[in-house]
Protein backbone atom coordinates (compact mmCIF):
# COMPACT_ATOMS: atom_id res chain seq x y z
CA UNK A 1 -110.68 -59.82 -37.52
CA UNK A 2 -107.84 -61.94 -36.58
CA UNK A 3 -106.97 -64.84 -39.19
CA UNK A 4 -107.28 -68.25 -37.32
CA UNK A 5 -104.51 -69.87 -36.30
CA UNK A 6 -102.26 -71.66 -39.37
CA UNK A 7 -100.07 -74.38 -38.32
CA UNK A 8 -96.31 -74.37 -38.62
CA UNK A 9 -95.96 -76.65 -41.97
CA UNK A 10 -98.84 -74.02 -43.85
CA UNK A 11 -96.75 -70.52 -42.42
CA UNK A 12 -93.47 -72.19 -43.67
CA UNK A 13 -94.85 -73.45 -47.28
CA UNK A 14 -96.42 -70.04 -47.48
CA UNK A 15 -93.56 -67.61 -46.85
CA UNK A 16 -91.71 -70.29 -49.25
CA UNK A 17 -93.62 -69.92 -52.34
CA UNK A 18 -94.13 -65.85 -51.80
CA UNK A 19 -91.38 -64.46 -54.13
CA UNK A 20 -91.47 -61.44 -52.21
CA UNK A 21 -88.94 -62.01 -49.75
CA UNK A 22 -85.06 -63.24 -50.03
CA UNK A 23 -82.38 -63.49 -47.18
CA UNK A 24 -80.35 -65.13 -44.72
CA UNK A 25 -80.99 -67.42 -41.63
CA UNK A 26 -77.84 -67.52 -38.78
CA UNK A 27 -78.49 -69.80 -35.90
CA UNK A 28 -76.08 -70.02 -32.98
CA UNK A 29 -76.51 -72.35 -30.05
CA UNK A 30 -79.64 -75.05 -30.83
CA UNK A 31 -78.99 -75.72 -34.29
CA UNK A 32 -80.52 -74.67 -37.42
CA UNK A 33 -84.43 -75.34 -36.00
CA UNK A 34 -86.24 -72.60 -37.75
CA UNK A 35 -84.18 -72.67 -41.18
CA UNK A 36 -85.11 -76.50 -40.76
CA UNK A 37 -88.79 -76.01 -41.38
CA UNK A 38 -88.11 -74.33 -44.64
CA UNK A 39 -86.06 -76.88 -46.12
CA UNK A 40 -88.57 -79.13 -44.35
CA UNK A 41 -91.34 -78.25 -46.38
CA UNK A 42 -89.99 -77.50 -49.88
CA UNK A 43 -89.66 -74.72 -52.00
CA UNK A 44 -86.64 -73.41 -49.64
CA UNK A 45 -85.27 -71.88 -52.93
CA UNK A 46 -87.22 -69.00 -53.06
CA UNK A 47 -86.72 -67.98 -49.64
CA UNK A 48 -83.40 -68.85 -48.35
CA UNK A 49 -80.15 -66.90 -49.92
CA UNK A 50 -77.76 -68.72 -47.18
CA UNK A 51 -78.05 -70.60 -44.01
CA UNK A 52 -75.36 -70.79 -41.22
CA UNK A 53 -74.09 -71.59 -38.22
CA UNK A 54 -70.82 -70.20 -36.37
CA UNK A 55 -70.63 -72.14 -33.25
CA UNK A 56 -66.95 -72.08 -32.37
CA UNK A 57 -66.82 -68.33 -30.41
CA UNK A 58 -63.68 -67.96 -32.22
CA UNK A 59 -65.12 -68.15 -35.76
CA UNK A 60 -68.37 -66.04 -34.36
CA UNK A 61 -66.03 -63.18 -33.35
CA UNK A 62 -64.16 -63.57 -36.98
CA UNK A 63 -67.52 -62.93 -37.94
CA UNK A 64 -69.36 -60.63 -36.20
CA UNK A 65 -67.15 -59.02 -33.36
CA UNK A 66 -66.40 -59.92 -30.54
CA UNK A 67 -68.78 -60.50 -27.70
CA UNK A 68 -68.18 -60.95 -23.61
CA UNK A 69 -71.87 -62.69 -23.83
CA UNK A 70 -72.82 -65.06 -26.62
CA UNK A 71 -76.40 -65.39 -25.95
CA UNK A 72 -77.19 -61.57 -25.68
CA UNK A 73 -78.84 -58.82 -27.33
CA UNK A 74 -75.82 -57.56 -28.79
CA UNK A 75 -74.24 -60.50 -30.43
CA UNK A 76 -78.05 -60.74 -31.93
CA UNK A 77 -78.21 -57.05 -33.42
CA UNK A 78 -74.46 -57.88 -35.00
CA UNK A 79 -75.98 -60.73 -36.53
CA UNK A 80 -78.53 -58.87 -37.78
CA UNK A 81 -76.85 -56.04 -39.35
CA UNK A 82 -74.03 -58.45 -40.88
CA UNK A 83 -76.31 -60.58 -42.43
CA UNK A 84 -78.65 -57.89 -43.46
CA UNK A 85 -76.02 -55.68 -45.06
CA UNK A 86 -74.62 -58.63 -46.78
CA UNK A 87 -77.74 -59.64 -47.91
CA UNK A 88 -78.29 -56.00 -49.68
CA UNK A 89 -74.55 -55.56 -50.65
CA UNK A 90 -74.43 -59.10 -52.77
CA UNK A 91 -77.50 -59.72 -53.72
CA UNK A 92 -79.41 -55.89 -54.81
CA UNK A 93 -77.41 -55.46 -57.97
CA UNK A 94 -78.97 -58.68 -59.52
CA UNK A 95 -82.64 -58.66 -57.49
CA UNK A 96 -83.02 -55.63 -55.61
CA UNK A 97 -85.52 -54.48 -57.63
CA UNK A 98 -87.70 -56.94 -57.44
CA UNK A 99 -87.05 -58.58 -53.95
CA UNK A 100 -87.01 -57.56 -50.16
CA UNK A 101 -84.08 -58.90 -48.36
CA UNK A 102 -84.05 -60.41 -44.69
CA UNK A 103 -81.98 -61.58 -42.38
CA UNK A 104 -83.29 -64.10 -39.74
CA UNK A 105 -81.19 -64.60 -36.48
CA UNK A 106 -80.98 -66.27 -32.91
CA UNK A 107 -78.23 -67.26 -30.37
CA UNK A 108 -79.44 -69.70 -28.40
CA UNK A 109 -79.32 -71.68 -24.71
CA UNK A 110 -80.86 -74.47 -24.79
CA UNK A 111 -80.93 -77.49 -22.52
CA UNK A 112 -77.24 -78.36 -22.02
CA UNK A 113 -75.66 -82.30 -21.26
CA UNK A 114 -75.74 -81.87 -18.31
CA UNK A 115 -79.15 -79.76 -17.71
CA UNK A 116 -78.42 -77.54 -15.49
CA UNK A 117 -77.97 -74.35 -17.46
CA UNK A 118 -80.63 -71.43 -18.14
CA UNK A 119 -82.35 -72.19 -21.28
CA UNK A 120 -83.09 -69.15 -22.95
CA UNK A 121 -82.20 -67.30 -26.22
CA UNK A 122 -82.45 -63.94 -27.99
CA UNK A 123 -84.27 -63.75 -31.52
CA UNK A 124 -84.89 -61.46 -34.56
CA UNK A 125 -85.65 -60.23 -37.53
CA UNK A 126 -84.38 -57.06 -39.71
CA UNK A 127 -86.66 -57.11 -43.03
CA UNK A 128 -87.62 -55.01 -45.83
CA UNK A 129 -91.47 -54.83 -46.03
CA UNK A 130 -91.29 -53.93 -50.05
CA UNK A 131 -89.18 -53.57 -52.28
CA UNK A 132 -85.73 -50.96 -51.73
CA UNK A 133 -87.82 -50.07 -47.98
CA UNK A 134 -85.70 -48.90 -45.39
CA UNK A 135 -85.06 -52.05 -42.68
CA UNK A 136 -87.73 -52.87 -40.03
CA UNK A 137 -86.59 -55.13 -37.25
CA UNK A 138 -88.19 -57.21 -34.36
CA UNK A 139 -86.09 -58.52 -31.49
CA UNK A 140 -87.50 -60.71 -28.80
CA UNK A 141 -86.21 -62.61 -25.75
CA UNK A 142 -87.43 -66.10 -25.50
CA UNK A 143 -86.75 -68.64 -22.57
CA UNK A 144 -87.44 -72.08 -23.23
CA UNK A 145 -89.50 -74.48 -20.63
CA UNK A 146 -89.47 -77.66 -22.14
CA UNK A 147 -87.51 -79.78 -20.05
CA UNK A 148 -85.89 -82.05 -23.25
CA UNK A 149 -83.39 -80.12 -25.26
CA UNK A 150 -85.19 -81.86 -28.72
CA UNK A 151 -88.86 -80.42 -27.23
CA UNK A 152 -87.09 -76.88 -26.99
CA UNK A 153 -85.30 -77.09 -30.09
CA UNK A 154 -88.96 -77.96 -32.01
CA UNK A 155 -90.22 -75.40 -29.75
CA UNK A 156 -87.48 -72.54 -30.82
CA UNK A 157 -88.33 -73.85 -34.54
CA UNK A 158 -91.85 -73.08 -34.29
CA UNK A 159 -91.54 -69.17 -32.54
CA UNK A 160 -89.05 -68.58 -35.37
CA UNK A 161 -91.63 -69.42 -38.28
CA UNK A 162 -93.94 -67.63 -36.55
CA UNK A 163 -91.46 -64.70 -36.02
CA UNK A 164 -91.00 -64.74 -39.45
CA UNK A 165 -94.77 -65.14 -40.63
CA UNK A 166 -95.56 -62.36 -38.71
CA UNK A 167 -92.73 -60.01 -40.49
CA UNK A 168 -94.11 -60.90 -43.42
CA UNK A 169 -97.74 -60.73 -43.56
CA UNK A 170 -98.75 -59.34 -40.41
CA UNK A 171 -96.35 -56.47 -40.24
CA UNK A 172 -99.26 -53.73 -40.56
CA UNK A 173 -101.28 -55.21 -37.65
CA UNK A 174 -98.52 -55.36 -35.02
CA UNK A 175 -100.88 -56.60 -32.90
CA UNK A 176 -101.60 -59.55 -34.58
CA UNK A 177 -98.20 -60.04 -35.15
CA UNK A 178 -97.81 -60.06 -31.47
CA UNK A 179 -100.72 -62.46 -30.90
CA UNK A 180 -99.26 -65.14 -33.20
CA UNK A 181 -95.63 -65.44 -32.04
CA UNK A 182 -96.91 -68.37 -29.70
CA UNK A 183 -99.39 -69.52 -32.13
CA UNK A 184 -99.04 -73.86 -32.25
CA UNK A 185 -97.40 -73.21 -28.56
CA UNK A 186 -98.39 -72.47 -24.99
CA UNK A 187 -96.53 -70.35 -22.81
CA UNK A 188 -95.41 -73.50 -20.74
CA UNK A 189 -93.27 -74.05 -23.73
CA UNK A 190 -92.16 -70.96 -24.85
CA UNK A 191 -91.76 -67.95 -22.73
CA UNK A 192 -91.62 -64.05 -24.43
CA UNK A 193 -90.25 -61.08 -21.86
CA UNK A 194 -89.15 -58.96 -23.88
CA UNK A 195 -90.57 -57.42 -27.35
CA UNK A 196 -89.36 -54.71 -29.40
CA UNK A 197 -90.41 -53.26 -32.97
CA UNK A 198 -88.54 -50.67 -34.74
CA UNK A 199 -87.97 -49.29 -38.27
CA UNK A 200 -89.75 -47.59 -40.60
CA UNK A 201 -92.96 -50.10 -40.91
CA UNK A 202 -93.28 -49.51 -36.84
CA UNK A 203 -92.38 -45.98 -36.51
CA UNK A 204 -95.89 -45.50 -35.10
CA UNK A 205 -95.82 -48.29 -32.67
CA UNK A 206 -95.84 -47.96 -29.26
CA UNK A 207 -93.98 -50.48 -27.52
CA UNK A 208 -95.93 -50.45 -24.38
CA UNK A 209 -98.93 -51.33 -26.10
CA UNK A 210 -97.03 -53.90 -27.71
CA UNK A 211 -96.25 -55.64 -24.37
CA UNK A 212 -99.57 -55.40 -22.94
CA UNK A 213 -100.37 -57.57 -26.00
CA UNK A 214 -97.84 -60.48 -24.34
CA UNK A 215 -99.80 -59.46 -20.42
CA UNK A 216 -103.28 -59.71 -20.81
CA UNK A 217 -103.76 -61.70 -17.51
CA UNK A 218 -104.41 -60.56 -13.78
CA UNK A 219 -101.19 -59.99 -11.28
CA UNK A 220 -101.26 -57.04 -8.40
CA UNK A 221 -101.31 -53.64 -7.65
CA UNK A 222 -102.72 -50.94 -9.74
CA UNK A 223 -101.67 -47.50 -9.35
CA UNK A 224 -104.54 -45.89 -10.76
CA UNK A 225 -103.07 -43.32 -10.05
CA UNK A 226 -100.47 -43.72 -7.71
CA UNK A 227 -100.68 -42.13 -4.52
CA UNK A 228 -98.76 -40.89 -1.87
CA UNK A 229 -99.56 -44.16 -0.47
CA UNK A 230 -98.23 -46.27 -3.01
CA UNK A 231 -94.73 -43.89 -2.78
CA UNK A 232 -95.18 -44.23 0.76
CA UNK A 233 -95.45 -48.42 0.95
CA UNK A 234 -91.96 -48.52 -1.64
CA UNK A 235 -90.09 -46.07 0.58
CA UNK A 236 -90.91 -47.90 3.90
CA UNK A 237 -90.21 -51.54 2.43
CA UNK A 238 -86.88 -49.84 1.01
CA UNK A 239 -85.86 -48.81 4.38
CA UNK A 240 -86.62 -52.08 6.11
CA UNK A 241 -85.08 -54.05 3.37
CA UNK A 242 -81.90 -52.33 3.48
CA UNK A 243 -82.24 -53.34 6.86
CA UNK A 244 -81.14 -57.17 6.19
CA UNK A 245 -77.94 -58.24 6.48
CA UNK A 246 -78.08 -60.04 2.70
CA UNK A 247 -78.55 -57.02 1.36
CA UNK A 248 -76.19 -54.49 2.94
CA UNK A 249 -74.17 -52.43 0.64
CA UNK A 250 -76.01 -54.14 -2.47
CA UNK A 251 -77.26 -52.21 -5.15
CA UNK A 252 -80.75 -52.70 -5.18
CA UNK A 253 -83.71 -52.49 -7.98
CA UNK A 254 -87.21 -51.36 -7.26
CA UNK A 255 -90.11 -52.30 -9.44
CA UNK A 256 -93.74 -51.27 -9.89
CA UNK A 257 -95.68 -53.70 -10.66
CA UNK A 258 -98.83 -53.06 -13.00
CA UNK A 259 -102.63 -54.79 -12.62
CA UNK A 260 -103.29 -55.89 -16.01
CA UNK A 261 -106.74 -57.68 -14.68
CA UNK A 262 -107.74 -53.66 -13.65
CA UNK A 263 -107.05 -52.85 -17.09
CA UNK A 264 -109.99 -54.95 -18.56
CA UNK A 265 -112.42 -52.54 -19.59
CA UNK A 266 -115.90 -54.39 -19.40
CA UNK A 267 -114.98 -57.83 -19.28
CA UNK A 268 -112.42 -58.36 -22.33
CA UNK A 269 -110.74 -55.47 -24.26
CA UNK A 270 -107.95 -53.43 -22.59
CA UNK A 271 -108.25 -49.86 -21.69
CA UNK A 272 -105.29 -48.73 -23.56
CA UNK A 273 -105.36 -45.45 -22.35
CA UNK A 274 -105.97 -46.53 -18.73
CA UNK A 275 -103.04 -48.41 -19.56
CA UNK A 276 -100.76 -46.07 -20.68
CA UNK A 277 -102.10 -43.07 -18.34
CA UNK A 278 -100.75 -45.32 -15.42
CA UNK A 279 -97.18 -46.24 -16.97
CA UNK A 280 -96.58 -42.58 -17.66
CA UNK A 281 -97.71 -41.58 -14.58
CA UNK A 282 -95.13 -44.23 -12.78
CA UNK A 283 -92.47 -43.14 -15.25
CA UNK A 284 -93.22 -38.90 -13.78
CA UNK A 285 -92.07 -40.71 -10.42
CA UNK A 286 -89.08 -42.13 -11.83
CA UNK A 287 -89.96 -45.57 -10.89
CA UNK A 288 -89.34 -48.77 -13.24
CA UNK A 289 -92.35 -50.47 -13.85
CA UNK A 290 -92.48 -54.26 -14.56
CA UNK A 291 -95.69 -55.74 -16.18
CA UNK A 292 -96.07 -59.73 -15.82
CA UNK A 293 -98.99 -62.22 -16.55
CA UNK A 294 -97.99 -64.08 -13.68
CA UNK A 295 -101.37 -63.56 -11.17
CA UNK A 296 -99.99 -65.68 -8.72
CA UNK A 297 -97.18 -64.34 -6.32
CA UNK A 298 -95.48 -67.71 -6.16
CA UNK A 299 -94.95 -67.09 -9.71
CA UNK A 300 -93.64 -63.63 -9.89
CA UNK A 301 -91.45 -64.42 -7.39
CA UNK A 302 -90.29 -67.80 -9.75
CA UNK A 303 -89.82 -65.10 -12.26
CA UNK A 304 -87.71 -62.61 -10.37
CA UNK A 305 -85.57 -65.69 -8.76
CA UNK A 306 -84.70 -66.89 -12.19
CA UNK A 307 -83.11 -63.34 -12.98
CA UNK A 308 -81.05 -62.94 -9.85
CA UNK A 309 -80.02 -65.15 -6.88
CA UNK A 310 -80.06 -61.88 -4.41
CA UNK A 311 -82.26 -61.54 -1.83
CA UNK A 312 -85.54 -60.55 -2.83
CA UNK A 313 -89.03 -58.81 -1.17
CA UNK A 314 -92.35 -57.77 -1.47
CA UNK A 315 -94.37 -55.07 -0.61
CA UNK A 316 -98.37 -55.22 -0.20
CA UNK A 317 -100.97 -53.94 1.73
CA UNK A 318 -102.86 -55.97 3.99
CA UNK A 319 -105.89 -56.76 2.10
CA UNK A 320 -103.63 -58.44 -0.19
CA UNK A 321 -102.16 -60.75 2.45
CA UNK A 322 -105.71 -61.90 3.24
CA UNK A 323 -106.26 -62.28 -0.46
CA UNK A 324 -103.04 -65.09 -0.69
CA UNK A 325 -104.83 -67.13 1.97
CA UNK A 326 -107.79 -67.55 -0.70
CA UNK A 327 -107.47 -71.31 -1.48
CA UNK A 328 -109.03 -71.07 -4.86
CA UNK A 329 -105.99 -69.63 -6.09
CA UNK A 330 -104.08 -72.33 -5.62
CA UNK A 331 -106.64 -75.36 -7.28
CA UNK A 332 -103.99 -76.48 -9.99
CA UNK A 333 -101.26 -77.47 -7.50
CA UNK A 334 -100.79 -80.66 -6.37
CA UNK A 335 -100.13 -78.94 -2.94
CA UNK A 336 -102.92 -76.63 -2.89
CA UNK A 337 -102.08 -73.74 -0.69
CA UNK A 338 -99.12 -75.55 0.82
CA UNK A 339 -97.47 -76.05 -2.14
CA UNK A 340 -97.69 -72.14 -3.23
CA UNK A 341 -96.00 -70.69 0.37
CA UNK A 342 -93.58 -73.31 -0.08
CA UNK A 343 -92.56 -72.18 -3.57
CA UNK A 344 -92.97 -68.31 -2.22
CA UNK A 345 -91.14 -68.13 0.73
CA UNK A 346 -88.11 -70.67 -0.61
CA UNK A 347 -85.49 -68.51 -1.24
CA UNK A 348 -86.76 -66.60 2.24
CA UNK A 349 -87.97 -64.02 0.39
CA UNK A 350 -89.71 -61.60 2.62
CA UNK A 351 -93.56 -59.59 2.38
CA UNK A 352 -93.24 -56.57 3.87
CA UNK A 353 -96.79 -55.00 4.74
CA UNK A 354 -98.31 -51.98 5.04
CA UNK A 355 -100.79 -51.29 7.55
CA UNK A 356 -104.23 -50.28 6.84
CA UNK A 357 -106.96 -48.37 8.28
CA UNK A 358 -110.40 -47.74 5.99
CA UNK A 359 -111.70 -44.90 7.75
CA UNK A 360 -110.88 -42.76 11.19
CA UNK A 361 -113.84 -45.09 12.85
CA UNK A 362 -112.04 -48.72 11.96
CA UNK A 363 -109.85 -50.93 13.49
CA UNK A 364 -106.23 -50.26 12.37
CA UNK A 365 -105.05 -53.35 10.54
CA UNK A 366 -101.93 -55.14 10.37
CA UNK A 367 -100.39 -58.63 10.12
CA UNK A 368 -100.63 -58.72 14.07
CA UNK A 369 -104.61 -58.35 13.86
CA UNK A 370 -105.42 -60.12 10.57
CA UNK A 371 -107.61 -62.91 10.40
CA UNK A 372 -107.54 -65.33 7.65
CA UNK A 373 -110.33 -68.80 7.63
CA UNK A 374 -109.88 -70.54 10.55
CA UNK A 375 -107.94 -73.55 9.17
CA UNK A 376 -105.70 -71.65 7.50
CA UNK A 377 -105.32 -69.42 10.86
CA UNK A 378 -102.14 -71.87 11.89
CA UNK A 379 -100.17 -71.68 8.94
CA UNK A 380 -100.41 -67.74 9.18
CA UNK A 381 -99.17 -67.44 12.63
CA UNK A 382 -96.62 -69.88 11.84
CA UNK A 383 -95.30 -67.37 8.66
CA UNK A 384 -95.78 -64.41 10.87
CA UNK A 385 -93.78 -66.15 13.51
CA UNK A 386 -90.84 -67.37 11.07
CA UNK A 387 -90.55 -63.74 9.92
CA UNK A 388 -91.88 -64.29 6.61
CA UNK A 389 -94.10 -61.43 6.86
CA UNK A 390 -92.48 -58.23 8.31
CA UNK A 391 -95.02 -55.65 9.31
CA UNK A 392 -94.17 -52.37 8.29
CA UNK A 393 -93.70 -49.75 11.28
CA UNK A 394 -91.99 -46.54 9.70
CA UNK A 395 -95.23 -45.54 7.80
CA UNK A 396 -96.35 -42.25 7.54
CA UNK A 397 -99.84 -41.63 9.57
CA UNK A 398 -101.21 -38.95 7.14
CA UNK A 399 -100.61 -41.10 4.17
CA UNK A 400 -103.14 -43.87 5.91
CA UNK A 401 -106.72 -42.36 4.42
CA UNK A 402 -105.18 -41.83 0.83
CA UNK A 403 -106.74 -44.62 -1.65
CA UNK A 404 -106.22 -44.04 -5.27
CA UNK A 405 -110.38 -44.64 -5.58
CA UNK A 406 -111.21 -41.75 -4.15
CA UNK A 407 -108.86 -39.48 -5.96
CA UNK A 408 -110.32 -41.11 -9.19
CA UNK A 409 -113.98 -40.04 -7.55
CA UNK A 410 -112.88 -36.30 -6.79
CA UNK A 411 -111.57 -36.04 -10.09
CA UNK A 412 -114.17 -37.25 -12.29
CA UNK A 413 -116.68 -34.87 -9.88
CA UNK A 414 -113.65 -31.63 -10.79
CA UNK A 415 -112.69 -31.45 -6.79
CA UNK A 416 -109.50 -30.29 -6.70
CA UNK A 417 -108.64 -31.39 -3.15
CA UNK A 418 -107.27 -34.43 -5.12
CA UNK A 419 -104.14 -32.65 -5.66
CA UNK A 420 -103.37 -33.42 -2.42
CA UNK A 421 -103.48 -36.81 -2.55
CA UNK A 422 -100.63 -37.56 -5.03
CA UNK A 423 -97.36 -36.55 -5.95
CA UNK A 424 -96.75 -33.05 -7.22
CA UNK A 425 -95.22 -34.82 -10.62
CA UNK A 426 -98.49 -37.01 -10.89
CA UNK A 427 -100.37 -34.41 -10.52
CA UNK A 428 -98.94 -32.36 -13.20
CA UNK A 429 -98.65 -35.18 -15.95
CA UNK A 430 -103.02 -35.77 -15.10
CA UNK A 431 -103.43 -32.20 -15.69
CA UNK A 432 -101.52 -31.69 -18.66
CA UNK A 433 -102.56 -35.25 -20.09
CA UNK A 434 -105.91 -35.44 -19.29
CA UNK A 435 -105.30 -38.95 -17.38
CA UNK A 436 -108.34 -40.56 -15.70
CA UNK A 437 -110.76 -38.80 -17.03
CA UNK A 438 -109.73 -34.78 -15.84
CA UNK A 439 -111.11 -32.17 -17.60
CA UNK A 440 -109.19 -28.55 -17.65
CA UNK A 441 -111.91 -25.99 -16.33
């Protein structure tokens, strides 16, 4: 059962007075925030060895190398491993027997003078978990929402006890560990897109899992499994997207985008193996997958603006075009429905759709013949009109009657025909995995 939440001072005090651990905290960019709270609440003796900064990029390259990118991953790992090493090197002779060495680090942007910079920052943590261990290390990316620089500095200060609290007593339930990074914090303070755990205390950690730990929320699409379909809809947006003027000659990145609302099995807990059955099955078709938390498209697309100014699109079916005209979506802005196409379509990103057709008998669907509630009926022409929504036309016919719940139907009931229905590669990695549910005969 997970612990209840301890605030910042307790985690601090507590890692403080455990003689267990011993190291080093280097902070570049926001100032010494988390090293703060330990001097903060006494007893920093016993935990910290050194404390630095090295803001100058001249003196951080006489340090630890030199980096093209100050706030990235690899000026992180160097601090890391120097600090670490030094740590081991100095200190082992005299208390290695008795202590486990750390080394705390983060380079940091946070809100500049002038405010206009992205505020974001890499973080980590190489540790021993007992005594003469081989290293473990967690490394996170963290972007900061506060719009003060002294609320994400406090903000920064608290992730990093909790980073640290989480090496050190929660280390054997990575899961927990991952539940309490943003414990005394909400994610409109403190962002985490990026997790990774490594070393010998995590060799049997799965990283995806660990992820899906930071997700648990609704978005779109589902690819259980993917279909021909679902190859079909990327390929035909690809084409038409290439298409654009913006875009010609760009490289260009396609993503997958995983339902984490469709992996709640009964109500709460996560169908791991649902979970991971539908990553690996993405990963046979060579296709990067991204998994957010953001439900709402306006916010995906918030999310995917703040990582490149390029043009950018979207590719859904129909019924999910009729979904974004649901109002109750949309209760918690100020603008209502308004408010969310305004923050969608700013950038003039572009839906592309695919056409739909439930069965040989119905109407055949597309943004030409949808209907959404008859208020709402204006604004839709008008974004149909303005080309925000670009119906897709190069679709293949045979794909049309593929949907991935009946191949889950034929194979739970052993009917092969299924096969059909899904890429040669998917259909191998179900077969030899066992995925949703198939059973070798």
């Amino acid at each position: 059962m997970k612990e209840a939440t301890i605030d910042t001072h307790s985690k601090a005090l507590k890692i403080n007075l455990d003689p267990r651990w011993y190291g080093t905290f280097a902070e570049i960019g926001a100032g010494q925030e988390v090293v703060r709270w330990f001097f903060r609440v006494g007893g920093a003796a016993g935990t910290v060895a050194k404390s630095m900064s090295a803001y100058d990029m001249k003196v951080s390259d006489a340090i630890y190398g030199h980096a093209d990118r100050y706030v990235s991953r690899g000026r992180l790992q160097a601090m890391l491993d120097r600090e670490f090493d030094l740590d081991v090197e100095r200190l082992s002779q005299e208390r290695g027997e008795s202590t486990s060495f750390f080394a705390f680090a983060d380079t940091v942007a946070a809100r500049s003078y002038r405010g206009i910079n992205e505020c974001h920052g890499w973080m980590g943590m190489k540790f021993q978990s007992r005594v003469n261990d081989q290293p473990s290390q967690i490394v996170m990316h963290v972007r900061m929402l506060d719009e003060e620089a002294s609320a994400q500095q406090e903000a920064l200060g608290i992730v990093g006890v909790n980073l640290c609290y989480g090496a050190f007593f929660l280390s054997h339930v990575p899961e927990e560990l991952v539940e309490s990074l943003l414990d005394n914090l909400t994610t409109r303070r403190i962002e985490i897109d990026m997790l990774e755990l490594s070393g010998i205390e995590f060799r049997n950690v799965d990283n995806r899992v660990m992820a899906l730990k930071l997700v648990q929320v609704g978005l779109s699409g589902s690819f259980r499994p993917v279909t021909h379909v679902n190859l079909d809809m990327l390929e035909c947006a690809l084409a038409k997207f290439k298409e654009d003027p913006a875009v010609a000659d760009k490289p260009i990145l396609s993503l997958m985008e995983l339902t984490m609302r469709n992996l709640l099995a009964g109500g709460t807990e996560v169908d791991r193996r649902d979970f991971l059955a539908r990553a690996e099955v993405l990963g046979a078709c060579g296709m990067t997958v991204l998994i957010s938390d953001y439900f709402e498209y306006y916010r995906l697309a918030a999310y995917l603006s703040w990582r490149t100014r390029e043009r950018i699109g979207i590719v859904m079916g129909v019924p999910s075009v009729f979904e974004l005209f649901d109002e109750k979506y949309y209760a918690q802005l100020p603008g209502g429905i308004l408010e969310n196409f305004g923050r969608l379509f700013k950038n003039d990103l572009k839906v592309y759709v695919y056409p739909l057709q439930r069965s040989p008998a119905d109407e055949f669907e597309t943004i030409h013949t949808l209907k959404v509630k008859p208020d709402l009926q204006p604004l839709y022409d008008y974004l149909v009109g303005r080309g925000s929504f670009v119906q897709l036309d190069n679709y293949n016919p045979k794909y049309l009657p593929i949907f991935s719940r009946d191949v889950l139907k034929r194979i739970a009931a052993g009917d092969e025909s299924w096969d059909e229905m899904v890429p040669s590669q998917v259909a191998e990695i179900i077969r030899r995995r066992g995925f949703f549910g198939y059973k070798k005969h």
